[in-house]
N, C-alpha and C. Protein backbone atom coordinates (compact mmCIF):
# COMPACT_ATOMS: atom_id res chain seq x y z
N UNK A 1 -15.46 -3.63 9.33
CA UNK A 1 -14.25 -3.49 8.54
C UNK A 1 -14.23 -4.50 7.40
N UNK A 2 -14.61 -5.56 7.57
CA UNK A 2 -14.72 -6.80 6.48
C UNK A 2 -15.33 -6.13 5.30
N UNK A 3 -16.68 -5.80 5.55
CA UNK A 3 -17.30 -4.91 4.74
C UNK A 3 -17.09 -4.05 3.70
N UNK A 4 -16.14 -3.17 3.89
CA UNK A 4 -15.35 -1.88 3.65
C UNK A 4 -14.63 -2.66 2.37
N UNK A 5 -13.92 -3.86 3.34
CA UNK A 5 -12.74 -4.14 2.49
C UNK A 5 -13.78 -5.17 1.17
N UNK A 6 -14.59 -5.94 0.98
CA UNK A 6 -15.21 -6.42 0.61
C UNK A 6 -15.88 -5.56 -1.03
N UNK A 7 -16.18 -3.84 -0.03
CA UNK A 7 -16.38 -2.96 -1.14
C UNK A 7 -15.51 -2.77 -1.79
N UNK A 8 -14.18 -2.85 -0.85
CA UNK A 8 -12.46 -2.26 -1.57
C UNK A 8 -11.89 -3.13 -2.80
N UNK A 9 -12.74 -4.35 -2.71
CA UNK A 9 -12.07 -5.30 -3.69
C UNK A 9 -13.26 -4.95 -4.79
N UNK A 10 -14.48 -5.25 -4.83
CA UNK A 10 -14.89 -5.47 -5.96
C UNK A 10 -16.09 -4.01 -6.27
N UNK A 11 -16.05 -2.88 -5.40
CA UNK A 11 -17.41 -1.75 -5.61
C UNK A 11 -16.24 -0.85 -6.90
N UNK A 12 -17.33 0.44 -7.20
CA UNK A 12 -16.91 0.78 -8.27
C UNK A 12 -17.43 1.73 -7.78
N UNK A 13 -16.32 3.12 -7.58
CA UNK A 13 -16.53 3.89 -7.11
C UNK A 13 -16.35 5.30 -8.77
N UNK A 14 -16.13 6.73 -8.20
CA UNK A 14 -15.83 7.80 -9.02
C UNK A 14 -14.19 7.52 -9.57
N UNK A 15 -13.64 7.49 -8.30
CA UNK A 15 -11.68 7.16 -8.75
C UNK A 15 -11.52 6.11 -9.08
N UNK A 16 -10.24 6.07 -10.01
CA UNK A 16 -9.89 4.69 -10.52
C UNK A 16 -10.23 3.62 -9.73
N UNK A 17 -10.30 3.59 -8.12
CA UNK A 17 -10.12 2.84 -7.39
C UNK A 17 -10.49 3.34 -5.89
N UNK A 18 -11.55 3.02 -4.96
CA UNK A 18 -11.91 2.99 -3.80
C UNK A 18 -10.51 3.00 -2.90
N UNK A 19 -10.30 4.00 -1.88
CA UNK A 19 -9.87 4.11 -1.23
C UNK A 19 -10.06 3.75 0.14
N UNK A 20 -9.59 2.97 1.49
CA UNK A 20 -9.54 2.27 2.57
C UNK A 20 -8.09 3.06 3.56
N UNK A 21 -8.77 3.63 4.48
CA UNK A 21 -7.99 4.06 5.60
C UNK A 21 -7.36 3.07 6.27
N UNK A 22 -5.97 3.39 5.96
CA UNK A 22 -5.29 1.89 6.63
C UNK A 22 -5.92 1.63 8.57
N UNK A 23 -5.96 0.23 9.02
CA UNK A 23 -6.33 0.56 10.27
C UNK A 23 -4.73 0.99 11.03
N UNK A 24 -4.70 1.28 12.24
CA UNK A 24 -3.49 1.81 12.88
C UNK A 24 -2.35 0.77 13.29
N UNK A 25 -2.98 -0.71 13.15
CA UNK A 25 -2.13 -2.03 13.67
C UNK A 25 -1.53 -2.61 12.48
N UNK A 26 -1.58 -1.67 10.63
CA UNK A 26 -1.15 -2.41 9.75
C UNK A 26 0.09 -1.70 9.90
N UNK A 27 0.97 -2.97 9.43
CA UNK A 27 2.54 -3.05 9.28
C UNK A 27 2.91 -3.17 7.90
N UNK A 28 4.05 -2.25 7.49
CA UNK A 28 4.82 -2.73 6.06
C UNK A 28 5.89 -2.59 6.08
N UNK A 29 6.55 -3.46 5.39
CA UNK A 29 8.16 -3.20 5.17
C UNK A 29 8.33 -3.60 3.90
N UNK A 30 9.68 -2.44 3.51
CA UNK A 30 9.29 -2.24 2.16
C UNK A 30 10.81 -2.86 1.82
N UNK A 31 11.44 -2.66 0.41
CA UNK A 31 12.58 -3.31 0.39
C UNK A 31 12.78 -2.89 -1.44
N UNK A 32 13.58 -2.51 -1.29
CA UNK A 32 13.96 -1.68 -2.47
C UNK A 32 15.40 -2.73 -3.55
N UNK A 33 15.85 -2.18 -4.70
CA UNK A 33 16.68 -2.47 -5.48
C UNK A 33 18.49 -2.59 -4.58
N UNK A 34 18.80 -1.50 -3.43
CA UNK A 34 19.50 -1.48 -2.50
C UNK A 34 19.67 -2.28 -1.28
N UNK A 35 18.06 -2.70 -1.17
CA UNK A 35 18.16 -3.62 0.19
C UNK A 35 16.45 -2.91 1.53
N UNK A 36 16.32 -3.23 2.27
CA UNK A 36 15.60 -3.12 2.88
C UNK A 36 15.45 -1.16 3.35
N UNK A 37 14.43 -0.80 3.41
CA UNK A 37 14.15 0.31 3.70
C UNK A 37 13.16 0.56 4.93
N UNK A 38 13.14 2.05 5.69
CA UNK A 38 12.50 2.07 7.00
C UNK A 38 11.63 3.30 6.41
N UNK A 39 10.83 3.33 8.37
CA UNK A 39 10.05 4.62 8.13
C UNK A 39 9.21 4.94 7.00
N UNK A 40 8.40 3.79 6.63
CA UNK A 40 7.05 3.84 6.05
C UNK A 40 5.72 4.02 6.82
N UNK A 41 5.06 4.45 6.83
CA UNK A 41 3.56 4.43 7.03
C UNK A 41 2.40 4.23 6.21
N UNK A 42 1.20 3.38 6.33
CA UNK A 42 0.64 2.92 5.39
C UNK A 42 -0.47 4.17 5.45
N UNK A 43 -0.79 5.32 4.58
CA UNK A 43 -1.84 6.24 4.97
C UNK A 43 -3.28 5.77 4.67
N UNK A 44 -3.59 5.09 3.27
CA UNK A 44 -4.57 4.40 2.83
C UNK A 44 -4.33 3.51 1.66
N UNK A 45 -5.00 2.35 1.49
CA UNK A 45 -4.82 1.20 0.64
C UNK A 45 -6.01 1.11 -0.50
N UNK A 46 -5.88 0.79 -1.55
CA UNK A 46 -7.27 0.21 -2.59
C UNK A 46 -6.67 -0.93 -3.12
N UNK A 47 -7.96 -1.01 -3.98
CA UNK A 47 -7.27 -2.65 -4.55
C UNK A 47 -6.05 -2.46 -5.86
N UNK A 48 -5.68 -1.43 -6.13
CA UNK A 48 -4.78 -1.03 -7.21
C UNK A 48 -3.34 -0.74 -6.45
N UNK A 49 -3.36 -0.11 -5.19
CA UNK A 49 -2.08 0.23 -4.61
C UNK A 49 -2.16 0.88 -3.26
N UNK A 50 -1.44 1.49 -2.47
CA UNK A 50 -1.24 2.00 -1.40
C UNK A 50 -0.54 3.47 -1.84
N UNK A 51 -0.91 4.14 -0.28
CA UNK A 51 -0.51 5.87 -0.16
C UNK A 51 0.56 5.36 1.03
N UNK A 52 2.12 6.18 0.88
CA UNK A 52 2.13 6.15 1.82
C UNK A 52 3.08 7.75 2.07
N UNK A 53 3.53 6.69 3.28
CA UNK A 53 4.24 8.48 4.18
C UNK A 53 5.63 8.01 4.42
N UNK A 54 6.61 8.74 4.45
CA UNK A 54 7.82 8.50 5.09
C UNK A 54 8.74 9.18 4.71
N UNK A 55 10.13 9.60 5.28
CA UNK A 55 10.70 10.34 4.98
C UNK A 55 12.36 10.25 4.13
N UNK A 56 11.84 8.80 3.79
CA UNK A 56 12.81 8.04 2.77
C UNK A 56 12.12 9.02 1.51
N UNK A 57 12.97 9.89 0.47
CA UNK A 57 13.12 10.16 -0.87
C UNK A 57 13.15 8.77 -1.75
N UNK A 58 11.51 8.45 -2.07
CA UNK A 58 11.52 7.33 -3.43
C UNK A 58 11.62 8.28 -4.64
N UNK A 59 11.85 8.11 -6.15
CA UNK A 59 11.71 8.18 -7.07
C UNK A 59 10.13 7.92 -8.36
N UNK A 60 9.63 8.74 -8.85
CA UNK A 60 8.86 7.81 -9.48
C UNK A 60 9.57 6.63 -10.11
N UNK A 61 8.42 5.66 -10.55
CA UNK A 61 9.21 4.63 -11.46
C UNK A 61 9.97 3.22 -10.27
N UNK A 62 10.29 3.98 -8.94
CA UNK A 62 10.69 2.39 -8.47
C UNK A 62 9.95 1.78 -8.20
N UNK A 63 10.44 0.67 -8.40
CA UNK A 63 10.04 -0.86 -8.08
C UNK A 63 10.57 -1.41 -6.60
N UNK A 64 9.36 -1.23 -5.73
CA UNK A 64 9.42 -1.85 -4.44
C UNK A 64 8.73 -2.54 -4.55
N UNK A 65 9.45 -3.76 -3.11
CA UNK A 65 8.82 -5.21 -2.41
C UNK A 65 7.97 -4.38 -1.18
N UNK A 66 6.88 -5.11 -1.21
CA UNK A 66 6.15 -4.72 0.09
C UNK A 66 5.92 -5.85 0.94
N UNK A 67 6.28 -6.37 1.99
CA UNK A 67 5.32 -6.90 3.24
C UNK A 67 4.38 -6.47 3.96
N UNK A 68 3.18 -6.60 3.72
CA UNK A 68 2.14 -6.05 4.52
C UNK A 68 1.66 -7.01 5.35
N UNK A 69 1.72 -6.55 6.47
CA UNK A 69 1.53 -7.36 7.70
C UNK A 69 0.24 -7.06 8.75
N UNK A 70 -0.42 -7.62 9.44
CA UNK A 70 -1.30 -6.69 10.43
C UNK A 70 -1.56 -8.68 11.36
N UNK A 71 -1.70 -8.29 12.67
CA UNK A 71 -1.49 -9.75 13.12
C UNK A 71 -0.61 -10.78 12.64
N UNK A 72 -1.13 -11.86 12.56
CA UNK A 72 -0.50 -12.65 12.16
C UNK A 72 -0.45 -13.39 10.46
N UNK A 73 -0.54 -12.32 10.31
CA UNK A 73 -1.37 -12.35 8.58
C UNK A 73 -0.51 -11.54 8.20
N UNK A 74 0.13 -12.11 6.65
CA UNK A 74 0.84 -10.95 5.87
C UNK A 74 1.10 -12.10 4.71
N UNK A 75 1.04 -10.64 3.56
CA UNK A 75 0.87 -10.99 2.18
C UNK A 75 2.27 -9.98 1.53
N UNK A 76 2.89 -10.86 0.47
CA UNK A 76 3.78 -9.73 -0.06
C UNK A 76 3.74 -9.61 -1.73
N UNK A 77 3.89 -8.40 -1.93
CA UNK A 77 3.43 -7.42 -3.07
C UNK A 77 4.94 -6.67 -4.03
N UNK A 78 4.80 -6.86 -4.88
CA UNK A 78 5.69 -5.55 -5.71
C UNK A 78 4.74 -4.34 -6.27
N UNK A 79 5.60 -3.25 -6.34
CA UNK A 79 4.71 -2.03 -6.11
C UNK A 79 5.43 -1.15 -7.24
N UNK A 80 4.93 -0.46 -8.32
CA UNK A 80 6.02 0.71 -8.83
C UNK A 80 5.34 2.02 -8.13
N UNK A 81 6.35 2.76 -7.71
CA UNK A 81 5.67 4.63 -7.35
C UNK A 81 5.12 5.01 -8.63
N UNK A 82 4.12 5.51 -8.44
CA UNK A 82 3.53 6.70 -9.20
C UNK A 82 3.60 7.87 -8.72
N UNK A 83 3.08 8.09 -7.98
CA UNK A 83 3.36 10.06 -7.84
C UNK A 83 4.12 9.76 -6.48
N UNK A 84 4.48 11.29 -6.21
CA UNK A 84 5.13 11.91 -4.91
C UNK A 84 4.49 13.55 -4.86
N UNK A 85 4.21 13.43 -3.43
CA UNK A 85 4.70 14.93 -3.00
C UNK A 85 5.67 15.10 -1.99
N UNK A 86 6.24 16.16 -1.82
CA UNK A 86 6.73 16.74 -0.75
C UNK A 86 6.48 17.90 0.07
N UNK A 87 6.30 17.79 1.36
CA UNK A 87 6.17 19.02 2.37
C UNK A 87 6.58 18.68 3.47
N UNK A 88 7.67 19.56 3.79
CA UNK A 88 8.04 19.73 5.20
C UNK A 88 9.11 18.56 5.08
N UNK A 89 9.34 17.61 6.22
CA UNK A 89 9.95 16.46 6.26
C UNK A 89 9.56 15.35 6.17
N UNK A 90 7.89 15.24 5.93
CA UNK A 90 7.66 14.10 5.39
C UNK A 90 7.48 13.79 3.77
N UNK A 91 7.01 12.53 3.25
CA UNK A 91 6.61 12.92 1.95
C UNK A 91 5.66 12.06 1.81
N UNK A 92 4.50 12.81 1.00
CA UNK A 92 3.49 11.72 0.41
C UNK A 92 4.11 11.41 -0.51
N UNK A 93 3.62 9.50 -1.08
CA UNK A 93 3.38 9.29 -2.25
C UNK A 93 2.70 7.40 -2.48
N UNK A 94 2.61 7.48 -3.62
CA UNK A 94 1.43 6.23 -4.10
C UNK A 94 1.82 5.58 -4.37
N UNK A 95 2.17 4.11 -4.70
CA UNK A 95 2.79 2.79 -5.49
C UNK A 95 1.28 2.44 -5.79
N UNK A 96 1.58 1.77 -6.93
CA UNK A 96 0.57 0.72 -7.70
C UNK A 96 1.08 -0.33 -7.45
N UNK A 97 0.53 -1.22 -7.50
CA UNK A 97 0.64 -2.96 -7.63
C UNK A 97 1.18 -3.52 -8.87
N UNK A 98 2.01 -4.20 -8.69
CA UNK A 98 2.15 -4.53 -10.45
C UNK A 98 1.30 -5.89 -10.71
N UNK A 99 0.67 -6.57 -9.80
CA UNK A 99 -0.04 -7.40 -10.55
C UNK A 99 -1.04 -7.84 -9.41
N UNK A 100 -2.14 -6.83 -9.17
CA UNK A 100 -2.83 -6.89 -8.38
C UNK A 100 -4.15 -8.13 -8.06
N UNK A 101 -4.09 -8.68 -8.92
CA UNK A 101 -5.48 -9.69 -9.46
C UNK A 101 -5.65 -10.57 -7.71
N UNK A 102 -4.54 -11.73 -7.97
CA UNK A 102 -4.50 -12.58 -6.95
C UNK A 102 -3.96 -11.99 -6.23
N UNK A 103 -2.96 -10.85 -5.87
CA UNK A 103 -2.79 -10.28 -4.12
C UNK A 103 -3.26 -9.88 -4.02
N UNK A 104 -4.63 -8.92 -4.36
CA UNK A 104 -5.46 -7.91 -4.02
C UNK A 104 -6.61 -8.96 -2.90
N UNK A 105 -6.95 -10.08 -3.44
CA UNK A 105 -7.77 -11.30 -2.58
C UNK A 105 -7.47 -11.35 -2.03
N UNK A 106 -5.67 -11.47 -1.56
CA UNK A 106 -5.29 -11.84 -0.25
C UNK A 106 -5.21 -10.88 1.11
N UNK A 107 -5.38 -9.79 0.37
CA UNK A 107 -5.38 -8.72 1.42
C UNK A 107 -7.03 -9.06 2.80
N UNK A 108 -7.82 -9.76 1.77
CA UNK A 108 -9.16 -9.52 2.73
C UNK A 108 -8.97 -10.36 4.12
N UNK A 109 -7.80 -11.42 4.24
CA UNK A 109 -7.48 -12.05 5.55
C UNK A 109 -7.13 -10.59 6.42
N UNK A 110 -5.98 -9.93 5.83
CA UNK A 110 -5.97 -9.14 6.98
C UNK A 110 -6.49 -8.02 7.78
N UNK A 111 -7.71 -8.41 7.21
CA UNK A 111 -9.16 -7.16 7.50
C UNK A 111 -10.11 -8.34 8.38
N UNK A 112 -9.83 -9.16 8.78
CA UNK A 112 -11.04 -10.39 9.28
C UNK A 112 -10.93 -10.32 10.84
């Protein structure tokens, strides 16, 4: 897994950005312009932003706080949405990082 993430920070893939299957023990909590928000799931991470799932209606354009957590390790992030989909009752969608340089490094603790 170190590995992976190692590629996730600095390989150069076809997409803007290498994609990383979150593992199943990462945690986030997110926290919006209103106040704290639930029912996120992390689907996959790169070094530009995260996918996720949940059945909170974001907007493009917001600006979320992220805590990403996994053990005893956690780093926190601001994020704007870029896309959404919807199907069914859940919804996909993507945040970018707004300033990924130095948190994107910090993510590799919680892959160790």
């Amino acid at each position: 897994m170190v590995e992976a993430v190692r590629n996730l920070l600095g390989g150069a893939q076809k997409r803007r950005a290498a994609r990383l299957a979150a593992p199943a023990d990462l945690r986030v909590r997110v926290r919006g312009p209103a106040g704290p928000l639930s029912d996120f799931r992390v689907s996959d991470l790169s070094r530009g932003g995260l996918g996720l799932v949940s059945d909170y209606p974001v907007a493009i354009g917001s600006r979320l706080q992220f805590t990403i957590e996994r053990g005893s390790e956690s780093i926190e992030v601001e994020a704007v949405v870029r896309w959404r989909s919807e199907g069914g009752v859940s919804r996909r969608f993507g945040v970018e990082f707004v300033a990924p340089g130095a948190r994107l490094a910090a993510l590799a603790p919680l892959f160790a």
